[in-house]
Protein backbone atom coordinates (compact mmCIF):
# COMPACT_ATOMS: atom_id res chain seq x y z
CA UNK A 1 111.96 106.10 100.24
CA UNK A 2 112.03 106.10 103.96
CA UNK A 3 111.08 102.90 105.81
CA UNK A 4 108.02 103.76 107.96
CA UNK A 5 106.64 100.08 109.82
CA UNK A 6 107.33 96.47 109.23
CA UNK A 7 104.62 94.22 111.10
CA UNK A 8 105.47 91.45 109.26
CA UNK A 9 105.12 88.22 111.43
CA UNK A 10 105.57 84.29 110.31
CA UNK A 11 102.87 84.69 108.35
CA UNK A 12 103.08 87.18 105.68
CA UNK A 13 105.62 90.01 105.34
CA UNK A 14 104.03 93.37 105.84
CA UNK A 15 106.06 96.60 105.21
CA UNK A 16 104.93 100.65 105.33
CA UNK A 17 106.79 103.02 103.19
CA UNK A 18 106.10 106.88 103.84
CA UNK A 19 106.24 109.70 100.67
CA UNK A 20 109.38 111.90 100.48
CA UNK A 21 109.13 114.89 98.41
CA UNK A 22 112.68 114.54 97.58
CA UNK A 23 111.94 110.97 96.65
CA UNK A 24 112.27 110.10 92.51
CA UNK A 25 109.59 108.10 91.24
CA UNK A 26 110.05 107.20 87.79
CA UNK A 27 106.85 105.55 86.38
CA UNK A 28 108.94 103.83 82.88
CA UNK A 29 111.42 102.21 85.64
CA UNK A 30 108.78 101.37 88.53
CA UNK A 31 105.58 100.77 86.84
CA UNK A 32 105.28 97.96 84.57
CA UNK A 33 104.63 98.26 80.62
CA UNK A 34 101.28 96.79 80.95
CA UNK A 35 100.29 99.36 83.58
CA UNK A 36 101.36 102.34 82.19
CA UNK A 37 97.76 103.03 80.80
CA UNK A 38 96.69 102.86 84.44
CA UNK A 39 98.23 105.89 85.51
CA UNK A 40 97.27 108.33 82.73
CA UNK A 41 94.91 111.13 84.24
CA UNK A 42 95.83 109.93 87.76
CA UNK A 43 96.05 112.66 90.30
CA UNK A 44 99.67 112.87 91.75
CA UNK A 45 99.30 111.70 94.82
CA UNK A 46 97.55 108.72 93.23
CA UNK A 47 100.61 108.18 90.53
CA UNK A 48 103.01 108.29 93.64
CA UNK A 49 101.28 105.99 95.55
CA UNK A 50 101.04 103.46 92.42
CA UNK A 51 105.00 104.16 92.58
CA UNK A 52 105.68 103.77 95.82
CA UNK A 53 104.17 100.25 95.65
CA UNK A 54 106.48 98.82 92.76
CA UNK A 55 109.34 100.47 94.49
CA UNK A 56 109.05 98.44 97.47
CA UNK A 57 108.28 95.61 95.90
CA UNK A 58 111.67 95.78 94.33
CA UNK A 59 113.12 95.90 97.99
CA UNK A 60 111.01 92.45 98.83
CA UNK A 61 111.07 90.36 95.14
CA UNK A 62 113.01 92.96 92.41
CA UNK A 63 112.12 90.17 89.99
CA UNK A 64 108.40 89.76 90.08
CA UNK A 65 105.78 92.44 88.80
CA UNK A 66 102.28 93.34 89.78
CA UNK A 67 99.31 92.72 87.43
CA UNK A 68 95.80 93.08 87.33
CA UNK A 69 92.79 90.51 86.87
CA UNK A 70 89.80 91.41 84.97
CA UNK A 71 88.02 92.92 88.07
CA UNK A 72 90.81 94.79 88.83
CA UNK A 73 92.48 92.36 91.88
CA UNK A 74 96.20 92.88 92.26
CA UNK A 75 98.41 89.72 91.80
CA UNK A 76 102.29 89.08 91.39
CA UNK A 77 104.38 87.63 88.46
CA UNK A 78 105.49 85.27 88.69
CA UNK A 79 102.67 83.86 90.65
CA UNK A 80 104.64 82.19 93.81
CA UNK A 81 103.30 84.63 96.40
CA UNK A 82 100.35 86.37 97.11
CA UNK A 83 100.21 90.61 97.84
CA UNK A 84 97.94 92.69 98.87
CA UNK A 85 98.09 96.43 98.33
CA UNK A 86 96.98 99.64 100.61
CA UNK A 87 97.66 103.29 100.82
CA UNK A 88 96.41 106.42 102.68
CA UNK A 89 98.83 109.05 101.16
CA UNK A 90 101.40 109.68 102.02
CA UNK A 91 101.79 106.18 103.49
CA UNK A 92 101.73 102.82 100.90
CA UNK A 93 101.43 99.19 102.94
CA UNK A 94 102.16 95.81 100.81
CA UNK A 95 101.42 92.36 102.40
CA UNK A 96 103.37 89.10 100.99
CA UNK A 97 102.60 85.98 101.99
CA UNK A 98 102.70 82.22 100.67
CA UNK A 99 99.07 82.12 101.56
CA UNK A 100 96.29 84.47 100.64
CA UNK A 101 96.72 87.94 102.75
CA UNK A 102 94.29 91.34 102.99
CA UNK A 103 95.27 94.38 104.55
CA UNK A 104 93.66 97.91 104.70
CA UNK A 105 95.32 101.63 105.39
CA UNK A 106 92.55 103.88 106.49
CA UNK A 107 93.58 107.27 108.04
CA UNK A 108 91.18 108.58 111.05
CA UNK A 109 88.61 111.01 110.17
CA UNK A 110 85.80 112.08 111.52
CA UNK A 111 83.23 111.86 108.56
CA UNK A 112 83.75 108.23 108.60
CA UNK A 113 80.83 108.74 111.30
CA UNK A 114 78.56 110.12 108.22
CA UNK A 115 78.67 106.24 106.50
CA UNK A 116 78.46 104.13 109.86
CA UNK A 117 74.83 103.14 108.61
CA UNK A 118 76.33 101.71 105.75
CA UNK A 119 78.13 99.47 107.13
CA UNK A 120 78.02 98.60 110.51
CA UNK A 121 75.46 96.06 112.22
CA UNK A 122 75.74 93.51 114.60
CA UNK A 123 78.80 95.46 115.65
CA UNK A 124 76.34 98.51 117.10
CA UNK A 125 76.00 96.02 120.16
CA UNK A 126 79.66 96.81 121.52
CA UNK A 127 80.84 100.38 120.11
CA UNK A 128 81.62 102.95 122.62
CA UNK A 129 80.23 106.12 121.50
CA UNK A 130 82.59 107.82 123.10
CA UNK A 131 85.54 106.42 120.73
CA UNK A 132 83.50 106.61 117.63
CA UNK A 133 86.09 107.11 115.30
CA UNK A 134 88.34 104.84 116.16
CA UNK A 135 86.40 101.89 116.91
CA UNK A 136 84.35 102.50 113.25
CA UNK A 137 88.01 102.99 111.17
CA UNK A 138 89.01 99.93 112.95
CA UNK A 139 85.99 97.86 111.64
CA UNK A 140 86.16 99.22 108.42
CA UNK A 141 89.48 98.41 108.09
CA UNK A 142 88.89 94.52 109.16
CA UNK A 143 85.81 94.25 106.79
CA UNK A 144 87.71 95.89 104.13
CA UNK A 145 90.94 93.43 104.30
CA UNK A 146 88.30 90.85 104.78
CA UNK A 147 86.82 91.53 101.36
CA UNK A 148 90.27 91.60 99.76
CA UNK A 149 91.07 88.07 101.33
CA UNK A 150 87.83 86.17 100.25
CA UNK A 151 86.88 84.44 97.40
CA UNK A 152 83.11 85.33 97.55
CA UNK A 153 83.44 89.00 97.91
CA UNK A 154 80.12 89.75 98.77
CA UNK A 155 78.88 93.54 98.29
CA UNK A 156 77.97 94.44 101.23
CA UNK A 157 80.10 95.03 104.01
CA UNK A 158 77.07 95.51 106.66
CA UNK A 159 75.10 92.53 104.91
CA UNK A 160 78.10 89.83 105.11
CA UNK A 161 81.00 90.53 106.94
CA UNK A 162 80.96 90.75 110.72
CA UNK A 163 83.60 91.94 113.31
CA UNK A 164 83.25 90.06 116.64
CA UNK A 165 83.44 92.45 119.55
CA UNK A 166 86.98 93.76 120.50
CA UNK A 167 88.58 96.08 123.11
CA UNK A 168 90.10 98.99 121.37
CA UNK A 169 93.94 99.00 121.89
CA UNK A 170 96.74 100.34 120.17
CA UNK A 171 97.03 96.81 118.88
CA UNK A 172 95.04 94.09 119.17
CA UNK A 173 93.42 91.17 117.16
CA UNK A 174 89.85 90.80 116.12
CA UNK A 175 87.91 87.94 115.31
CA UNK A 176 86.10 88.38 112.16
CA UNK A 177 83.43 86.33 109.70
CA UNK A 178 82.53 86.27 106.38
CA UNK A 179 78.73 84.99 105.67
CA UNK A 180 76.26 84.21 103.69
CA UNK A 181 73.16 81.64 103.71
CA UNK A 182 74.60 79.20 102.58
CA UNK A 183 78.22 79.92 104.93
CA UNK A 184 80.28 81.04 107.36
CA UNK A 185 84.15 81.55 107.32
CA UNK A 186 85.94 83.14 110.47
CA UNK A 187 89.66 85.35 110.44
CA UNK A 188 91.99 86.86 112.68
CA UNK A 189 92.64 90.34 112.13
CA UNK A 190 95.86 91.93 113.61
CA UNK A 191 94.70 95.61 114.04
CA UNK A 192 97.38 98.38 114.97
CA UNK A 193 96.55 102.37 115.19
CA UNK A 194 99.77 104.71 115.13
CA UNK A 195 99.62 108.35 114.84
CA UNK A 196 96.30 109.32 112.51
CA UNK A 197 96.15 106.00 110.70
CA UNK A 198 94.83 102.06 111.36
CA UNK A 199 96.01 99.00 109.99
CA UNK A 200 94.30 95.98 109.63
CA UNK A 201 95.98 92.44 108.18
CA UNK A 202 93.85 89.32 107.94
CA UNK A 203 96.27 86.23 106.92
């Protein structure tokens, strides 16, 4: 499995892998006994990317697994570390950390203009039409790591997460919020574009 990005910092260990063709993915070494269920019906670029995962988790921790809470949220065993879990085939991205950590793959495209209503607000105030794309996969990508870090996780990504305005880079950080009536958490999100794709990692 070829090593694509590490942007790990003192934070939380992040780490890209990229798909190989040649690359052997067997799911009864690399996918745990309680997850073999998971993949049945799977597409195979989904199976691989399910793969590709446990395979560099093996590289990080070889003896902890990844399970699954009742609404589906990733978490290791044993339970000294937190993960979280992205991919955009044919790239996979897995955040460790002692403390909680989100992170979200998102590869540009242009019909991410076609949902902007869905999920964009206060953040119509500072977009530059001009870099459309960009500036809403890098949003997305913050509110979707945002959702993965906090404990409330709120529906709506228009309704209750906010990205504070930013000047698009090919990296930068973002301030971010999380909100409700009731209240109001704020993150840092390291953000980082590189050929078609965008990373975000709140920790």
């Amino acid at each position: 499995m070829p090593f694509y990005k590490d942007l790990s910092d003192d934070v939380a260990k992040v780490l890209m892998w990229e798909y190989d063709e040649n690359e052997v993915l067997d799911s009864n070494e690399l996918l745990e006994p309680e997850n073999q269920h998971k993949i049945l019906g799977y597409h195979p670029n989904k199976i691989a990317e399910v793969l590709m995962v446990r395979k560099l988790l093996k590289t990080v921790l070889p003896n902890h697994k990844i399970l699954y809470r009742e609404n589906g949220e990733p978490y290791l065993f044993p339970q000294d570390f937190h993960i979280s879990i992205s991919h955009s085939y044919p790239l996979v991205a897995l955040a460790i950390s002692k403390k909680k950590v989100g992170i979200d793959l998102e590869k540009r495209k242009e019909k991410i203009k076609k949902i902007r209503h869905k999920f964009i607000l206060h953040e119509d105030l500072f977009i530059d039409n001009n870099e459309e794309v960009d500036y809403l996969t890098a949003i997305w990508c913050v509110k979707e790591a945002l959702y993965k870090i906090h404990h409330s996780k709120h529906w709506s990504l228009k309704k209750h997460y906010d990205v504070l305005p930013f000047e698009l880079k090919e990296a930068f950080t973002a301030k971010s919020r999380v909100y409700d009536i009731e209240n109001e958490d704020f993150f840092k999100a390291r953000v980082s574009f590189f050929e078609d794709y965008c990373l975000a990692i709140v920790d």
